[in-house]
Every structure is written in C-alpha cells, then in structure tokens.
Protein backbone atom coordinates (compact mmCIF):
# COMPACT_ATOMS: atom_id res chain seq x y z
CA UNK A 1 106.15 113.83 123.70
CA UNK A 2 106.27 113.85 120.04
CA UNK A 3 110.27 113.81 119.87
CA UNK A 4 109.86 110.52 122.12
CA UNK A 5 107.11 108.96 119.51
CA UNK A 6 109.71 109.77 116.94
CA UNK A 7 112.65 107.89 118.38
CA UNK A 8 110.40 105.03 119.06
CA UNK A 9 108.94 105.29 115.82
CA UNK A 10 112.41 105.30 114.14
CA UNK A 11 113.87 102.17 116.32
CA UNK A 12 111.08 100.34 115.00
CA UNK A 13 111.80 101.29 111.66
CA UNK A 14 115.39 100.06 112.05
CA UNK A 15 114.45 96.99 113.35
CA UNK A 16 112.17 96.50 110.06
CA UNK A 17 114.83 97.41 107.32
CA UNK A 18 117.16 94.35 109.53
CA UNK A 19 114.58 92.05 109.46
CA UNK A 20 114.21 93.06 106.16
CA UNK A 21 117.49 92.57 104.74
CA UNK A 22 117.75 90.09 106.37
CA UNK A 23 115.24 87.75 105.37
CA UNK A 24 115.67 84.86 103.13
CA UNK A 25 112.19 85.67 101.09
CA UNK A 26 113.14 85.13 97.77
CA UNK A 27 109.76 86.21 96.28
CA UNK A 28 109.10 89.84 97.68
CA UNK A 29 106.80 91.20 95.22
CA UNK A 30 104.04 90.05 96.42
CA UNK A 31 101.03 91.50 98.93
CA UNK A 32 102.14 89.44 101.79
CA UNK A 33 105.91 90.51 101.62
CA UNK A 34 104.59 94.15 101.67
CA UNK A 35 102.28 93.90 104.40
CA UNK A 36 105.07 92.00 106.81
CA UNK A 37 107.23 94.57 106.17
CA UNK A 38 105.26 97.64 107.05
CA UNK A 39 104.36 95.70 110.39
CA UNK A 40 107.68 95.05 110.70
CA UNK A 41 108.81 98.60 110.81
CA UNK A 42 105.38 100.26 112.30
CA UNK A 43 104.40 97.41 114.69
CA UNK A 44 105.91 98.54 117.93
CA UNK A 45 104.31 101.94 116.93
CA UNK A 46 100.54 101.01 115.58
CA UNK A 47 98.24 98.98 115.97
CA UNK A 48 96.81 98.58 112.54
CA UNK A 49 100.92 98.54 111.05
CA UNK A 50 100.39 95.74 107.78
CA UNK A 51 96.70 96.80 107.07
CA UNK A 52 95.76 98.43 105.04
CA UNK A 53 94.13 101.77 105.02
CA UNK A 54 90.27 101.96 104.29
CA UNK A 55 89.31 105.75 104.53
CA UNK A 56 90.28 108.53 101.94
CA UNK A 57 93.14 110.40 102.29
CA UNK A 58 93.92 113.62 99.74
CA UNK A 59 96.72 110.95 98.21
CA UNK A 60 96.27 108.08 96.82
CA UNK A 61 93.73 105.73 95.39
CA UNK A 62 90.52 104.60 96.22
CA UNK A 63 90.59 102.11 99.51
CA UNK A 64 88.45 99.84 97.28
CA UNK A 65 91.11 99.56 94.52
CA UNK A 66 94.34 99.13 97.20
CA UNK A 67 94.40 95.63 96.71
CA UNK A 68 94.02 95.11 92.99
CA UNK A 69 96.51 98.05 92.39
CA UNK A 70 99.15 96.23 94.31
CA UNK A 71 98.66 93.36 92.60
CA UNK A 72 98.72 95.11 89.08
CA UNK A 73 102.17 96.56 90.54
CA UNK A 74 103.54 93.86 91.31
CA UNK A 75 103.00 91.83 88.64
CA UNK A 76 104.14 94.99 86.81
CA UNK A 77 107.62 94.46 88.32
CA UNK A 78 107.93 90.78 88.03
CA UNK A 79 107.61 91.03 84.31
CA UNK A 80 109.91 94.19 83.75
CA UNK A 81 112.64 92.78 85.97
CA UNK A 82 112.33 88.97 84.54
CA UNK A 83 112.38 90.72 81.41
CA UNK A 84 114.59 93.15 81.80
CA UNK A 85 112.50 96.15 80.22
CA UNK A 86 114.01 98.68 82.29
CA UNK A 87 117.73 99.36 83.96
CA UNK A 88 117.48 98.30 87.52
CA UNK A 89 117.39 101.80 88.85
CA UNK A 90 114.55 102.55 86.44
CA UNK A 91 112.36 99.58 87.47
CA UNK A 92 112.81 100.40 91.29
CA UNK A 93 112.59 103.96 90.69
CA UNK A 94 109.08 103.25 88.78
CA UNK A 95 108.24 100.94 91.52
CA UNK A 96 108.68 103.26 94.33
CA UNK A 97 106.88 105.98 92.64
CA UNK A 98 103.57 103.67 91.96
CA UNK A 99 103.73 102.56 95.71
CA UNK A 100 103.72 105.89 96.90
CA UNK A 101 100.73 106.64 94.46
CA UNK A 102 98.81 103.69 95.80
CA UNK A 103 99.69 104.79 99.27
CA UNK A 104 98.37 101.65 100.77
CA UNK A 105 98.78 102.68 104.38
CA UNK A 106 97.21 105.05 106.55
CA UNK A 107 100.80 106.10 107.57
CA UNK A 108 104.19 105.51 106.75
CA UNK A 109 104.28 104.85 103.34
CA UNK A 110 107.17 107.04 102.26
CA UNK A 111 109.16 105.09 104.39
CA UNK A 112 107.79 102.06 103.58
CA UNK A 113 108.12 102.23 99.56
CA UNK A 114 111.99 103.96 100.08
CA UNK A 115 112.88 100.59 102.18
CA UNK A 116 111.36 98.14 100.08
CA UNK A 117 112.24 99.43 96.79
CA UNK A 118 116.17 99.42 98.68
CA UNK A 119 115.02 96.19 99.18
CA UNK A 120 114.23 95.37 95.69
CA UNK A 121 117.71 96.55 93.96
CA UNK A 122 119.74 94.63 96.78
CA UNK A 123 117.68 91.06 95.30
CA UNK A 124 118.59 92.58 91.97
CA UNK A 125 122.46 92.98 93.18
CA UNK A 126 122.11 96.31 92.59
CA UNK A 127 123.13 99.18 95.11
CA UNK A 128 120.33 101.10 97.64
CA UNK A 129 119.62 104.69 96.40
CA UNK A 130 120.66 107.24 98.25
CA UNK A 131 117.63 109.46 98.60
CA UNK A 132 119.13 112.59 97.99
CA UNK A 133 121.56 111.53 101.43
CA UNK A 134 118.98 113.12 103.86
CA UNK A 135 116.16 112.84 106.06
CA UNK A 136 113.05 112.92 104.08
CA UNK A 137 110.71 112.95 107.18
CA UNK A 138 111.75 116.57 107.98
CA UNK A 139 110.90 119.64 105.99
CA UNK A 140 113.81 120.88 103.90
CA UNK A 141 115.63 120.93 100.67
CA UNK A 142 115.90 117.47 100.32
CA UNK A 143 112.04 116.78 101.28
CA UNK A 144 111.12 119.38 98.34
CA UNK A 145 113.38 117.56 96.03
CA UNK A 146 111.75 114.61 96.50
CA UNK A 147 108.02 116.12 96.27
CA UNK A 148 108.53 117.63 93.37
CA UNK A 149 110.47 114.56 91.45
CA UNK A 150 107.29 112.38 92.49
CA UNK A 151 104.97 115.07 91.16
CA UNK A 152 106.88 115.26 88.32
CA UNK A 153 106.35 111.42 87.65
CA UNK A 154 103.07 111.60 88.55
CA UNK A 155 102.70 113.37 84.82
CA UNK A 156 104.96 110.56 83.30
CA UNK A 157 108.40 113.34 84.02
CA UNK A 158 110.57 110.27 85.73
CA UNK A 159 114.10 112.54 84.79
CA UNK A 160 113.75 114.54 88.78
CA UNK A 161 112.92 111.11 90.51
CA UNK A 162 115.53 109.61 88.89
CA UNK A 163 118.53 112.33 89.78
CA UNK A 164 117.09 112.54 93.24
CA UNK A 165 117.35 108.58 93.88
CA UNK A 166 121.00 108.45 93.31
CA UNK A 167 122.40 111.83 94.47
C-alpha cells in the first residue's frame, strides 16, 4: 500500500516540476506562484495540496507567521537577485534553506522548496542543483548530507548547503 502511495505520489510530483517548467509565469516569487505549485505536484495526492498548514509541527514557524514570512522571503529574493547581492547559487541556495525553515506545508516541503528553488536558477539562466545526485526522500548518505548542511545554515554555516547543492 504505501509503495503504491509513493508512485502515485511521485507521478504527481513529475507532473508539477512540467507544469512548472513549463509555465510562462514570469513573476514566481510570489505567494500565489508557491501555492500553485505545491498543488501542482501534491494535488492528485491531497486534498489540502496549496494550503497552507495551520497546526504545529516540531519544524518550522509559527502557522500564524507562514504568511508574512513568505512574504518577507520573497521580497528578500527579489531584491538580492535584482540587485545582484549574492552569486546565483548563493541566492537560491539561501532561498531554499529559508523555505524549508518556514515549512509552509503540512507535507512535502522538501520537495517543494528543491523544485522551486530549480525553478528559480533556470529564470536566472542558471543550471538546477544537483542535490547531492540522489533521492532525498529515502534514508541514506545523501539524506544525512543534506540534514546536516540545512542544520548547519540554520546557525548562519551556509559552506555544507552549498557543497551539497552542486555535488
């Protein structure tokens, strides 16, 4: 049962990151953009895919503040990439790490912030990151890697998180 949910789960996800790079949007850095796209890849899956989480979780920050620190981020991004305060690998890689401290979902948001900060360099001509070239959803080398580069950046340490993007 749960190896089915998982294939159905990761079709939907494919059919998200196509629609995604796909689309036209120019402007993705906004809360609208972000909420399309986790529907997009969750949809078929859940229900509540797009909306936003409104419980607790032992990640993230307060359901109350999702909204405003979104915003915050995004405007964040706007203004380092229009003026160009950061490489492009830096700004994504800063990106994806704030998204995944938000953690606006109830589920999914690893995924989510990976394919929309891929998202994010492509509109910058830039190339996706490789994620350390495995599957993060599975325990393993590579998931530990990439656990301990965002804890690391959670204390302002970006020099893990940004190895693990590119190797």
């Amino acid at each position: 049962m749960q190896a089915e949910l998982n294939q159905w789960e990761q079709a939907n996800v494919l059919e998200g990151s196509a629609w995604a790079m796909r689309s036209r949007e120019r402007d993705i850095l906004n809360e609208r953009f972000v909420r399309e796209l986790h529907k997009r890849m969750f949809g078929d899956t859940w229900r509540w895919a797009g909306t936003f989480r409104t419980t607790e979780k032992n990640i993230g920050v307060d359901p109350a503040q999702l909204a405003v620190r979104l915003r915050d981020l995004l405007e964040d991004v706007r203004y380092w990439t229009e003026h160009r305060s950061y490489p492009a690998d830096e700004i994504a890689m800063r990106f994806h790490h704030r998204l995944v401290v938000i953690h606006p979902f109830p589920n999914g948001n690893g995924r989510h912030a990976r394919l929309i900060t891929d998202v994010l360099l492509k509109r910058n001509g830039a190339a996706a990151f490789t994620w350390g070239g495995a599957n993060l959803e599975t325990a393993g080398d590579a998931r530990d890697r990439y656990l301990t580069a965002l804890r690391a950046a959670d204390g302002g340490d970006y020099t893990l998180l940004q190895a693990f993007v590119r190797s």
